[in-house]
N, C-alpha and C. Protein backbone atom coordinates (compact mmCIF):
# COMPACT_ATOMS: atom_id res chain seq x y z
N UNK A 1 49.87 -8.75 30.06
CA UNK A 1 50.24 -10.03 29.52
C UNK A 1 49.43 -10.23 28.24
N UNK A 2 49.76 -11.00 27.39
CA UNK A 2 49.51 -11.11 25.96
C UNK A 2 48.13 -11.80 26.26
N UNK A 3 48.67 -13.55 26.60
CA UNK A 3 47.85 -14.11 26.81
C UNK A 3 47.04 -14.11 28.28
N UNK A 4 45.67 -14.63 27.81
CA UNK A 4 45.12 -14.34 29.37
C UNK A 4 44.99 -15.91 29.91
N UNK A 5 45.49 -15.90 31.17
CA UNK A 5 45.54 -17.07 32.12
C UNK A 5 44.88 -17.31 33.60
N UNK A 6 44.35 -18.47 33.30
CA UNK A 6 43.34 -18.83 33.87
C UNK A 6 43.89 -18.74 35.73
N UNK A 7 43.74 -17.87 36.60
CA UNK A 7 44.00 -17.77 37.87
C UNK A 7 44.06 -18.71 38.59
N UNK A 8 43.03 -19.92 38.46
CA UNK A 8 43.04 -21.28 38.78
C UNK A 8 44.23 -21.99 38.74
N UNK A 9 44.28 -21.80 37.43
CA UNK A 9 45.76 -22.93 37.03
C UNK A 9 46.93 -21.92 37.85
N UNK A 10 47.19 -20.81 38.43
CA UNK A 10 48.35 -20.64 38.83
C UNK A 10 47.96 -20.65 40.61
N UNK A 11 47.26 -20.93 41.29
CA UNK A 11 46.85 -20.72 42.56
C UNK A 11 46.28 -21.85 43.40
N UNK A 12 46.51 -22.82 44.11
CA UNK A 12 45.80 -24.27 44.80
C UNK A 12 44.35 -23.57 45.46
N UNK A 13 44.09 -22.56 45.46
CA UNK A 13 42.62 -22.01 46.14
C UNK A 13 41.44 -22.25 45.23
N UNK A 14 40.31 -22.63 45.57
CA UNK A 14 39.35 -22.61 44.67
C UNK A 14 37.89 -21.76 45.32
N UNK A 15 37.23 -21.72 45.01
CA UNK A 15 36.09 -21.12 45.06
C UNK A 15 35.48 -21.92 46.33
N UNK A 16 34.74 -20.92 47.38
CA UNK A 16 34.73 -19.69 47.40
C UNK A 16 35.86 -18.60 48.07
N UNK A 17 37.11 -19.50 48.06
CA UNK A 17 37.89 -18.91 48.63
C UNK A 17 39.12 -17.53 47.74
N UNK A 18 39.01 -17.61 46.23
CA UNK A 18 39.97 -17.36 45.72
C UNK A 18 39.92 -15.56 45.74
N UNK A 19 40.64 -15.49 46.23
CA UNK A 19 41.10 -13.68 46.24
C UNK A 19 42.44 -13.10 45.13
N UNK A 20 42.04 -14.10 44.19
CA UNK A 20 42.75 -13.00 42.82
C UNK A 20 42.04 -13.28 41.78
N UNK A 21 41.58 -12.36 40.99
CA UNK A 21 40.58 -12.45 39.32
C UNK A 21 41.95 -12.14 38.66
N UNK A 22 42.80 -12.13 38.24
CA UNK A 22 43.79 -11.52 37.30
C UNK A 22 45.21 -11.47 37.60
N UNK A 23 46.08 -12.00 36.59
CA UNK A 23 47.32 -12.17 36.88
C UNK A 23 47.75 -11.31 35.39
N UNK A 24 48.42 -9.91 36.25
CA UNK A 24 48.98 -8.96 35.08
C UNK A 24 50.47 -8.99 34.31
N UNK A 25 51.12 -9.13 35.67
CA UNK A 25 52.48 -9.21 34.80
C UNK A 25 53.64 -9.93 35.75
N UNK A 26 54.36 -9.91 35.36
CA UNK A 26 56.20 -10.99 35.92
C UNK A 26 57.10 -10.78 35.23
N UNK A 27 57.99 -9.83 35.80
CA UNK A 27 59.61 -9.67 35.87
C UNK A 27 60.69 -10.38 36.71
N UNK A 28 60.27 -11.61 37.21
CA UNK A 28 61.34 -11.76 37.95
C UNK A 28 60.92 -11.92 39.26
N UNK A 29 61.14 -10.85 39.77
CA UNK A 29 61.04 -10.68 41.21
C UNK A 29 60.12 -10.61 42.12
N UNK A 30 59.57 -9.74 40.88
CA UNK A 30 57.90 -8.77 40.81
C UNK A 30 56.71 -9.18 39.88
N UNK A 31 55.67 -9.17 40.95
CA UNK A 31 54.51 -9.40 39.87
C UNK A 31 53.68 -9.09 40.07
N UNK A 32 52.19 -8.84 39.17
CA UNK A 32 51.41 -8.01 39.48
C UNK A 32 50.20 -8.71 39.62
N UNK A 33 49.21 -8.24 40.44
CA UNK A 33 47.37 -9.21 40.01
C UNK A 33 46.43 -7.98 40.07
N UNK A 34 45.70 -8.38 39.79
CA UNK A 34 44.11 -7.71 40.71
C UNK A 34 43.09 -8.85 41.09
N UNK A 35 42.31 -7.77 41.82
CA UNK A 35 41.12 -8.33 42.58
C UNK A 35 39.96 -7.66 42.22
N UNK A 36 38.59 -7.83 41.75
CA UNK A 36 37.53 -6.55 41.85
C UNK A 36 36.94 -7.43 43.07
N UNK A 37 36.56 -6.09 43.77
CA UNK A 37 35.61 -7.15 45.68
C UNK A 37 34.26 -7.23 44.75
N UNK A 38 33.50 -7.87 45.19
CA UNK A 38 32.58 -8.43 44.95
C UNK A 38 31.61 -8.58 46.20
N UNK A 39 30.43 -8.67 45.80
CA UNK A 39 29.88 -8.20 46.99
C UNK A 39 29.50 -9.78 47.75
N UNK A 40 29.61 -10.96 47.04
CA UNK A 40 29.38 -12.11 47.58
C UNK A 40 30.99 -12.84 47.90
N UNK A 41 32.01 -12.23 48.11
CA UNK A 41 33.23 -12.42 48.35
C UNK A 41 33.26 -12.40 49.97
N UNK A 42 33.58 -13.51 50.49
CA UNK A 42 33.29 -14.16 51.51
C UNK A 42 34.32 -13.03 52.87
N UNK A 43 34.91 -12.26 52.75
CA UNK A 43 35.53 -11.21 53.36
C UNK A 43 34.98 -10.46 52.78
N UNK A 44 33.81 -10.13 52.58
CA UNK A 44 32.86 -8.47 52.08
C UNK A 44 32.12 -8.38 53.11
N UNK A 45 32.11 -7.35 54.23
CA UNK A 45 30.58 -7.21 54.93
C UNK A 45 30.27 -5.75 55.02
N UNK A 46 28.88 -5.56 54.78
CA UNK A 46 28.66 -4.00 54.70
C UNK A 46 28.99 -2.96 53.77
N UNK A 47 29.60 -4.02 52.72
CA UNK A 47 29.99 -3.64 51.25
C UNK A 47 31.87 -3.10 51.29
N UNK A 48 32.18 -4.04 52.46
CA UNK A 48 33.93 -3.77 52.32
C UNK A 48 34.14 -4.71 52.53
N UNK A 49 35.76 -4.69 52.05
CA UNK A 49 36.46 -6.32 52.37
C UNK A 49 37.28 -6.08 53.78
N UNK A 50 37.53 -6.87 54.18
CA UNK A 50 37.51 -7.13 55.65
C UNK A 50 39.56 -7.21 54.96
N UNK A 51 40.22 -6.11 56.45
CA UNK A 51 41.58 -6.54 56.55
C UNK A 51 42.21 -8.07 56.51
N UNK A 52 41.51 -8.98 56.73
CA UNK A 52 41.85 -10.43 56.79
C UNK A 52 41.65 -10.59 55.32
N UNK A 53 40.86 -9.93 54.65
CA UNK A 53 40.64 -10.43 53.23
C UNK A 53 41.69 -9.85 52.21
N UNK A 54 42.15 -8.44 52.62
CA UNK A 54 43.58 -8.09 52.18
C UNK A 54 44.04 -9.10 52.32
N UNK A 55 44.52 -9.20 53.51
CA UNK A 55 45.89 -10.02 53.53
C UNK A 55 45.59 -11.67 52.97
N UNK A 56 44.75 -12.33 52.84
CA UNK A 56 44.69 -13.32 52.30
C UNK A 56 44.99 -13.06 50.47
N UNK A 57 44.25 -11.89 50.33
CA UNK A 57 44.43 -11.44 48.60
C UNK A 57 45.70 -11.61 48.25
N UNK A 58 47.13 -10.74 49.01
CA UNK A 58 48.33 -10.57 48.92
C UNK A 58 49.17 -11.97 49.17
N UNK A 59 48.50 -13.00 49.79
CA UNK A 59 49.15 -14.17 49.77
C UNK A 59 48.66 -14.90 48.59
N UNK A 60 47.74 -14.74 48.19
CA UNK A 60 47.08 -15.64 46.86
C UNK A 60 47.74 -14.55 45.72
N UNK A 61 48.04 -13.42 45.68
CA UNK A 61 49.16 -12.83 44.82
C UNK A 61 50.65 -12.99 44.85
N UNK A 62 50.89 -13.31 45.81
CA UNK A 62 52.56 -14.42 46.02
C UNK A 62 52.47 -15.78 45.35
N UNK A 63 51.47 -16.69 45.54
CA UNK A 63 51.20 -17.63 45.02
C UNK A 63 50.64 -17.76 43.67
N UNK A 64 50.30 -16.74 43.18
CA UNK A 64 50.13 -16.56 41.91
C UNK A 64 51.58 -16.39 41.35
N UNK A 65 52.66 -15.94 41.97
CA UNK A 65 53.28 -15.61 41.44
C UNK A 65 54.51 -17.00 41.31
N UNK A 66 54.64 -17.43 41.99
CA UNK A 66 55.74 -18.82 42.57
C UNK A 66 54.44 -19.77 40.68
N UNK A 67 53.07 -19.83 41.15
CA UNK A 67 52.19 -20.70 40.28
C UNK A 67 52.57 -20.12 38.97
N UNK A 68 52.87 -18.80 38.47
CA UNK A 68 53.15 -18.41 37.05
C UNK A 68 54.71 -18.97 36.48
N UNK A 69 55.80 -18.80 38.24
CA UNK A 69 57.09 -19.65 37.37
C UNK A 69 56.88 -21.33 37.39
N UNK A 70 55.78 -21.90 37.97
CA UNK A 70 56.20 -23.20 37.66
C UNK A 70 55.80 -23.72 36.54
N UNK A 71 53.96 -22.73 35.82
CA UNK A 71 53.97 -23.29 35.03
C UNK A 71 55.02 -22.94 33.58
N UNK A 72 55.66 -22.00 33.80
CA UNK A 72 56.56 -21.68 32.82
C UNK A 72 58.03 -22.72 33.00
N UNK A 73 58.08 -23.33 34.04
CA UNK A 73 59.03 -24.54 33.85
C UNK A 73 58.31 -26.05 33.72
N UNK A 74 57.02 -25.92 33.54
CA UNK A 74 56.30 -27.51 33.25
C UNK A 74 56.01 -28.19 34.65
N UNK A 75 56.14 -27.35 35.54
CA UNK A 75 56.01 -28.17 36.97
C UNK A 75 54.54 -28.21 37.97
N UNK A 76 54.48 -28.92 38.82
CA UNK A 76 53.24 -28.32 39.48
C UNK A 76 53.53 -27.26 40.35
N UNK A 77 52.12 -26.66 40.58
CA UNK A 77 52.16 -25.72 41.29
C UNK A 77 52.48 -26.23 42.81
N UNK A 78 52.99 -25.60 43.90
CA UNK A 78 52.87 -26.39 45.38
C UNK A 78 52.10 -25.21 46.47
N UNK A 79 52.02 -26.05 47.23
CA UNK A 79 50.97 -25.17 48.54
C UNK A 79 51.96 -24.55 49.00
N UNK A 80 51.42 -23.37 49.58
CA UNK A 80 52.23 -22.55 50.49
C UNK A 80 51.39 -21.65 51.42
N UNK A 81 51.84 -21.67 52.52
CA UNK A 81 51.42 -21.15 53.74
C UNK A 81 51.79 -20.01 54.29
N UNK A 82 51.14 -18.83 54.99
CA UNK A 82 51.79 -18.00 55.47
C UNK A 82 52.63 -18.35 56.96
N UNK A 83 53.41 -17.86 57.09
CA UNK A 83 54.59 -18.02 58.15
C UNK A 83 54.61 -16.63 59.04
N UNK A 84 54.53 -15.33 58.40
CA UNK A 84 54.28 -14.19 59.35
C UNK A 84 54.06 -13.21 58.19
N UNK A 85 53.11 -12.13 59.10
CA UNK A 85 53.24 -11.11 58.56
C UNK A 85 53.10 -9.90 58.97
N UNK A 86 54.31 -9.04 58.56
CA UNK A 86 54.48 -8.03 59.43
C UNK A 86 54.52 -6.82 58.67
N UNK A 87 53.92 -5.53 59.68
CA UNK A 87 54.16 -4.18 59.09
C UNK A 87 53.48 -3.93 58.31
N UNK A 88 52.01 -4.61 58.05
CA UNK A 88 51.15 -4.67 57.49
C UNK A 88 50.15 -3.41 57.51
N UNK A 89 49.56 -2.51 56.93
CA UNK A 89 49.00 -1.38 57.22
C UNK A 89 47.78 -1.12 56.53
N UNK A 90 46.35 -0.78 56.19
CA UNK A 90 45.80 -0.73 55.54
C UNK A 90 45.20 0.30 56.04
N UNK A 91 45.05 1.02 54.42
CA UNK A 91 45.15 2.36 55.14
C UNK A 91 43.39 3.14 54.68
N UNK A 92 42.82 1.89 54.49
CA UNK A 92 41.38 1.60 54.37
C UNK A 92 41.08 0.56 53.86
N UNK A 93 39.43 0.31 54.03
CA UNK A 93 39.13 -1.12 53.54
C UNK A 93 38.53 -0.38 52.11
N UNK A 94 38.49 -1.48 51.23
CA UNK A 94 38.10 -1.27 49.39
C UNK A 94 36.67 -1.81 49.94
N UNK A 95 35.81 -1.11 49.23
CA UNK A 95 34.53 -0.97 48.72
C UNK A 95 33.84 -2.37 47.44
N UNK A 96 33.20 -2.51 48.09
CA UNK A 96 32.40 -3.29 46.44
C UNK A 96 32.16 -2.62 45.68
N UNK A 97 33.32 -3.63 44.41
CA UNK A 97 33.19 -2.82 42.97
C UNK A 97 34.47 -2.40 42.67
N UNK A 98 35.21 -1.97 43.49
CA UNK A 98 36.76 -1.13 43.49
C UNK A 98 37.61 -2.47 43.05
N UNK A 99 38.59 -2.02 41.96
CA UNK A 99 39.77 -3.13 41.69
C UNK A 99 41.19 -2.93 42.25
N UNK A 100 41.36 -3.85 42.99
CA UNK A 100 42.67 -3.62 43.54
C UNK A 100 43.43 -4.26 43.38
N UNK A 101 44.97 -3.31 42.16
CA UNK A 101 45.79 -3.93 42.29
C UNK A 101 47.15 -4.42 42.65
N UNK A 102 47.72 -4.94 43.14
CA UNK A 102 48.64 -5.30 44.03
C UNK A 102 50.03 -5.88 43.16
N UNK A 103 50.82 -5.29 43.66
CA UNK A 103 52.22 -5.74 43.35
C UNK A 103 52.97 -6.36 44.51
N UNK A 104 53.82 -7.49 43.95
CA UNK A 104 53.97 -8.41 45.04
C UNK A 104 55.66 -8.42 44.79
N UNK A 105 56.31 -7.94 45.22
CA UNK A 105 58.06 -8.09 45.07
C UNK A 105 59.04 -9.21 45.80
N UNK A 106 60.06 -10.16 45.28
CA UNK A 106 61.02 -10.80 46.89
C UNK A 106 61.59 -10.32 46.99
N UNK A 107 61.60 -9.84 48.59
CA UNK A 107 62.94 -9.16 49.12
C UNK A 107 63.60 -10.04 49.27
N UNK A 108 63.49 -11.12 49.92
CA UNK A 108 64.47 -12.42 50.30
C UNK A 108 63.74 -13.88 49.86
N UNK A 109 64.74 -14.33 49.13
CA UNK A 109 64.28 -16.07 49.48
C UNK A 109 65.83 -17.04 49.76
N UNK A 110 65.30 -17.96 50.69
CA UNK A 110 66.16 -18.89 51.57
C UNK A 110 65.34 -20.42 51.51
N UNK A 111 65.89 -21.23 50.82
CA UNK A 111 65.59 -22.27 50.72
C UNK A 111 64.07 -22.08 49.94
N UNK A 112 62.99 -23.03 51.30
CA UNK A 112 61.30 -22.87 51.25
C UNK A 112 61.11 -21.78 51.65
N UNK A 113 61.49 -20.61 52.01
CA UNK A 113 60.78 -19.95 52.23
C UNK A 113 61.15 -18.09 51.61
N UNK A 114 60.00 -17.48 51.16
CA UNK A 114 60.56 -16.58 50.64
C UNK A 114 59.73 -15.29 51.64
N UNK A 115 60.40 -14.12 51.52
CA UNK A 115 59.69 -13.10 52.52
C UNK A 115 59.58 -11.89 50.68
N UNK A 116 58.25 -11.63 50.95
CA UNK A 116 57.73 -10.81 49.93
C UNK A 116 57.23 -9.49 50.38
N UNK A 117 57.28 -8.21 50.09
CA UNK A 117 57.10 -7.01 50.11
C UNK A 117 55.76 -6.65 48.97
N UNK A 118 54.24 -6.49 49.77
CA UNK A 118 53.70 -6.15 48.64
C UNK A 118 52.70 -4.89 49.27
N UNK A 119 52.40 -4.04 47.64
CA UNK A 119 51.24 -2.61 48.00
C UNK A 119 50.18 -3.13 47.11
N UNK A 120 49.09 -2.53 47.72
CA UNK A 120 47.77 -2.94 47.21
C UNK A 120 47.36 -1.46 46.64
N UNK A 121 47.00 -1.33 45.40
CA UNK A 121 46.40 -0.32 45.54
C UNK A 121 45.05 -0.26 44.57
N UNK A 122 44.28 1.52 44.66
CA UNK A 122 43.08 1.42 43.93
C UNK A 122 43.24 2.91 42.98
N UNK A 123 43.51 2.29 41.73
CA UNK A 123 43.84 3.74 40.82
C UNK A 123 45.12 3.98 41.75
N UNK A 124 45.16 5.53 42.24
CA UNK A 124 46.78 5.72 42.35
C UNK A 124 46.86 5.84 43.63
N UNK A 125 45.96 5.46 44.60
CA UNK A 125 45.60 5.06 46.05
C UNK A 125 46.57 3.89 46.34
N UNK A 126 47.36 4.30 47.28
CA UNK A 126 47.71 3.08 48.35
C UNK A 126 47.19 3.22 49.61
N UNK A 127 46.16 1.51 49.50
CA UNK A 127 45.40 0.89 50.19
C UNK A 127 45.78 0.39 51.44
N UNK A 128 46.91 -0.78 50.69
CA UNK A 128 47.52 -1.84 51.93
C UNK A 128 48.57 -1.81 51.71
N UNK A 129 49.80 -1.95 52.46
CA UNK A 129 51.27 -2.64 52.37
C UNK A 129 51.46 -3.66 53.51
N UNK A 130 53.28 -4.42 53.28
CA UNK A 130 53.35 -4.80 54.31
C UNK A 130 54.20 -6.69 53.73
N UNK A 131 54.66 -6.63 54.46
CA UNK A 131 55.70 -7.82 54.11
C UNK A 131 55.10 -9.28 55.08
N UNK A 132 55.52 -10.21 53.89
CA UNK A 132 54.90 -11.37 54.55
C UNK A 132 55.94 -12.76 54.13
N UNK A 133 56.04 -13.21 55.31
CA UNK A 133 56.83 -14.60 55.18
C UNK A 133 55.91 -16.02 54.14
N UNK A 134 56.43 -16.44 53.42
CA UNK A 134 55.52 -17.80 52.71
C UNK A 134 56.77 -18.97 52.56
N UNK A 135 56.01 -19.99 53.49
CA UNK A 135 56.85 -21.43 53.19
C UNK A 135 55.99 -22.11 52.44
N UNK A 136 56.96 -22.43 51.36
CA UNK A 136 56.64 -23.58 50.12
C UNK A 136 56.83 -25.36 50.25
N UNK A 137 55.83 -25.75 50.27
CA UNK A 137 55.52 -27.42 50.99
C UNK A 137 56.52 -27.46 49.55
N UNK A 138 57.53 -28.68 50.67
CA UNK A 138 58.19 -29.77 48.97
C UNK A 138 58.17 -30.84 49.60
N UNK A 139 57.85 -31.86 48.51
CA UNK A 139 57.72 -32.47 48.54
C UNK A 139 58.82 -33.48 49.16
């Protein structure tokens, strides 16, 4: 991306919870983030991030992504929750220091709720996959 944008403004999570540093790109469907773990990143123990901390990363990369089209239509961002997630695999935990980045695709959206297909990876390592349901609060 040209310009660089502030992760905050596209995500309702704040510190110390936020599991994305970087929002790379958006086509549509698909979009991209990273993460570097950090060793005071509240899913780090023993110098790895904890499978719960994947999968929280990959939902705050869905929501990065819904947060990049609203602000490109002038709207607010809205909360969204996970609903399920399945087929999820990690096929190790990332290390402190390692950047992982994740592509987040919709396979389906229906109304509030969209089901997303995303891989995590490190360099040309795949980490994590695995599809996850997200309902979008409206107002």
């Amino acid at each position: 991306m040209q310009e660089e944008v502030r992760i905050t403004g596209l995500i309702p999570q704040r510190a110390p919870i936020v599991m994305v540093d970087e929002f790379l790109s958006y086509d549509g469907e698909r979009s991209t983030t990273a993460l570097t773990v950090r060793e005071d990143n509240i899913f780090v123990d023993g110098g790895r991030m904890s499978e719960c901390g994947l999968i929280e990363h990959v939902a705050q990369s869905a929501a990065a992504r819904v947060g990049w089209e609203c602000r490109e239509k002038g709207v607010e961002v809205p909360l969204g929750f996970i609903g399920s997630v399945n087929r999820f695999t990690a096929e190790r935990l990332p290390l402190v220091g390692e950047r992982i980045v994740t592509t987040v695709e919709v396979v389906q959206q229906v109304f509030a709720i969209t089901l997303i297909q995303a891989e995590c990876r490190i360099g040309d390592e795949m980490v994590a996959q695995g599809r996850m349901k997200i309902f979008i609060k409206e107002d």
